[in-house]
Protein backbone atom coordinates (compact mmCIF):
# COMPACT_ATOMS: atom_id res chain seq x y z
CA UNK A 1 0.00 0.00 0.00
CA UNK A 2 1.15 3.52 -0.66
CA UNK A 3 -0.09 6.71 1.53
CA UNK A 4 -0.41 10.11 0.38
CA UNK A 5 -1.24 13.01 2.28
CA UNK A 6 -1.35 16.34 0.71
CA UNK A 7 -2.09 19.53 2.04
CA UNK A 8 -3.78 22.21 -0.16
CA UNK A 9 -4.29 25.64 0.85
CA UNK A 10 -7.36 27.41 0.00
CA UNK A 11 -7.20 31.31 -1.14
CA UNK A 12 -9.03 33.60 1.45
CA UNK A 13 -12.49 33.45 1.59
CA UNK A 14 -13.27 30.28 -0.99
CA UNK A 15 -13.27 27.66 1.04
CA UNK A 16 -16.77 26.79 1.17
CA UNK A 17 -16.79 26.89 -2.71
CA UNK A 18 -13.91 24.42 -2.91
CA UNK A 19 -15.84 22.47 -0.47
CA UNK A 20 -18.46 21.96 -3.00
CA UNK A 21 -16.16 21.16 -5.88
CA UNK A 22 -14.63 18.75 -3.45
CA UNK A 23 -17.73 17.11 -2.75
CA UNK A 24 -18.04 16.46 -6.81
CA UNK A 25 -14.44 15.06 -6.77
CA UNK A 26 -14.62 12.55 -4.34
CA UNK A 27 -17.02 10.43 -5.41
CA UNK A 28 -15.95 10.48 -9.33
CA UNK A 29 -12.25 9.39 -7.99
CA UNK A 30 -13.54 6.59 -5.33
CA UNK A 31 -15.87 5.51 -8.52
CA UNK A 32 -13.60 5.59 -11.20
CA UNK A 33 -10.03 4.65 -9.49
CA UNK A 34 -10.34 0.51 -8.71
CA UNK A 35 -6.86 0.92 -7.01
CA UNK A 36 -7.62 3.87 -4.89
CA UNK A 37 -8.30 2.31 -1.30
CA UNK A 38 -9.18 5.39 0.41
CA UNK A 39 -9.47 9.05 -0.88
CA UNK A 40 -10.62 11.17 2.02
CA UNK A 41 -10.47 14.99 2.20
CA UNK A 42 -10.27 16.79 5.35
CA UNK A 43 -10.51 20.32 6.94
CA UNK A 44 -8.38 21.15 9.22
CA UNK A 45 -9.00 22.84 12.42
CA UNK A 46 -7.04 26.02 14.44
CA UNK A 47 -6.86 29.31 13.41
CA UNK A 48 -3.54 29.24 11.41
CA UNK A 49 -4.91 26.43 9.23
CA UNK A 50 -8.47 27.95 8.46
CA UNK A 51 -7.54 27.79 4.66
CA UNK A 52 -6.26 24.06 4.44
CA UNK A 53 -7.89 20.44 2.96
CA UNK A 54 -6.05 17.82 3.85
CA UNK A 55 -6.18 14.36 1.44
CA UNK A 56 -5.62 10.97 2.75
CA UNK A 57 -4.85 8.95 0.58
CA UNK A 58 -4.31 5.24 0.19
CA UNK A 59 -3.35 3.45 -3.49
CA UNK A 60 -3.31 -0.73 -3.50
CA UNK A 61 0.47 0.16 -5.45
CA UNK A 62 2.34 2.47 -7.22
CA UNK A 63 0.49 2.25 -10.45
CA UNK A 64 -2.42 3.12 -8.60
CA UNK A 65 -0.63 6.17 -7.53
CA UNK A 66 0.55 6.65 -10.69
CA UNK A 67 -3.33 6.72 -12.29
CA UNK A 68 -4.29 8.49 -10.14
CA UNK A 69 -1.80 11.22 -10.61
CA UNK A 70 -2.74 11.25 -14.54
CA UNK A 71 -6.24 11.71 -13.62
CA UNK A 72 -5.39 14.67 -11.51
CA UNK A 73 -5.26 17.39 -13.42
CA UNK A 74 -8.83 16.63 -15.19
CA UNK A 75 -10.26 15.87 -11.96
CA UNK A 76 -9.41 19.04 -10.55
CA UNK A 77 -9.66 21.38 -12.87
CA UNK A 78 -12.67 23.02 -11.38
CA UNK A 79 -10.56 23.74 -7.58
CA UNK A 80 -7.28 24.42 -8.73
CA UNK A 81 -8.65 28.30 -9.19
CA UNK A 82 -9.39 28.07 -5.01
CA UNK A 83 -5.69 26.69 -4.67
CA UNK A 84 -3.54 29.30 -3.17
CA UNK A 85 0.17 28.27 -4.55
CA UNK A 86 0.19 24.05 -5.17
CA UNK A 87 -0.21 21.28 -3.07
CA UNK A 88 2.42 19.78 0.03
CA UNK A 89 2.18 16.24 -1.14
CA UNK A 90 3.97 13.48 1.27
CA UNK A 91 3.95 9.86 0.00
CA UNK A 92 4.45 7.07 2.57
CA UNK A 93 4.43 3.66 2.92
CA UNK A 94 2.91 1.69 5.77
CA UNK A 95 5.41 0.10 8.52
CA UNK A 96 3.27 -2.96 9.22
């Protein structure tokens, strides 16, 4: 299994809009993405992080991954406008 959490930070004020567009992208990439394992979007809480989603992420493998880093920029073409610079991505892989 490979983990990927990425942080995006949304530009002041939008965030309920790229909540919405979120909403649309979740379900098409859960639907569409056989290898995806988890694809779970988060807000996070605290005043200094009042602008950032955080993804987690799980992919059965790499090519997984891989798809579903093709599919990106289609699938979020509607939120990267709400994106305020690009995305903190962190890949992992589980311990046990």
């Amino acid at each position: 299994m490979v983990t990927l959490i990425a942080t995006l930070t949304i530009k002041e004020g939008k965030m309920e809009e790229a909540i919405q567009i979120i909403k649309e992208i979740v379900p098409k990439v859960r639907n569409t993405e056989s290898g995806c394992k988890a694809y779970i979007p988060h807000t996070v809480k605290g005043r200094k992080n009042k602008n950032k989603v955080l993804f987690y992420e799980k992919y059965e493998d790499k090519a997984a991954l891989d798809l579903h880093s093709a599919n990106l920029p289609k699938n979020f073409e509607k939120l990267f406008p709400f994106l305020e610079g690009g995305m903190d991505l962190k890949t992992c892989e589980e311990i046990i």
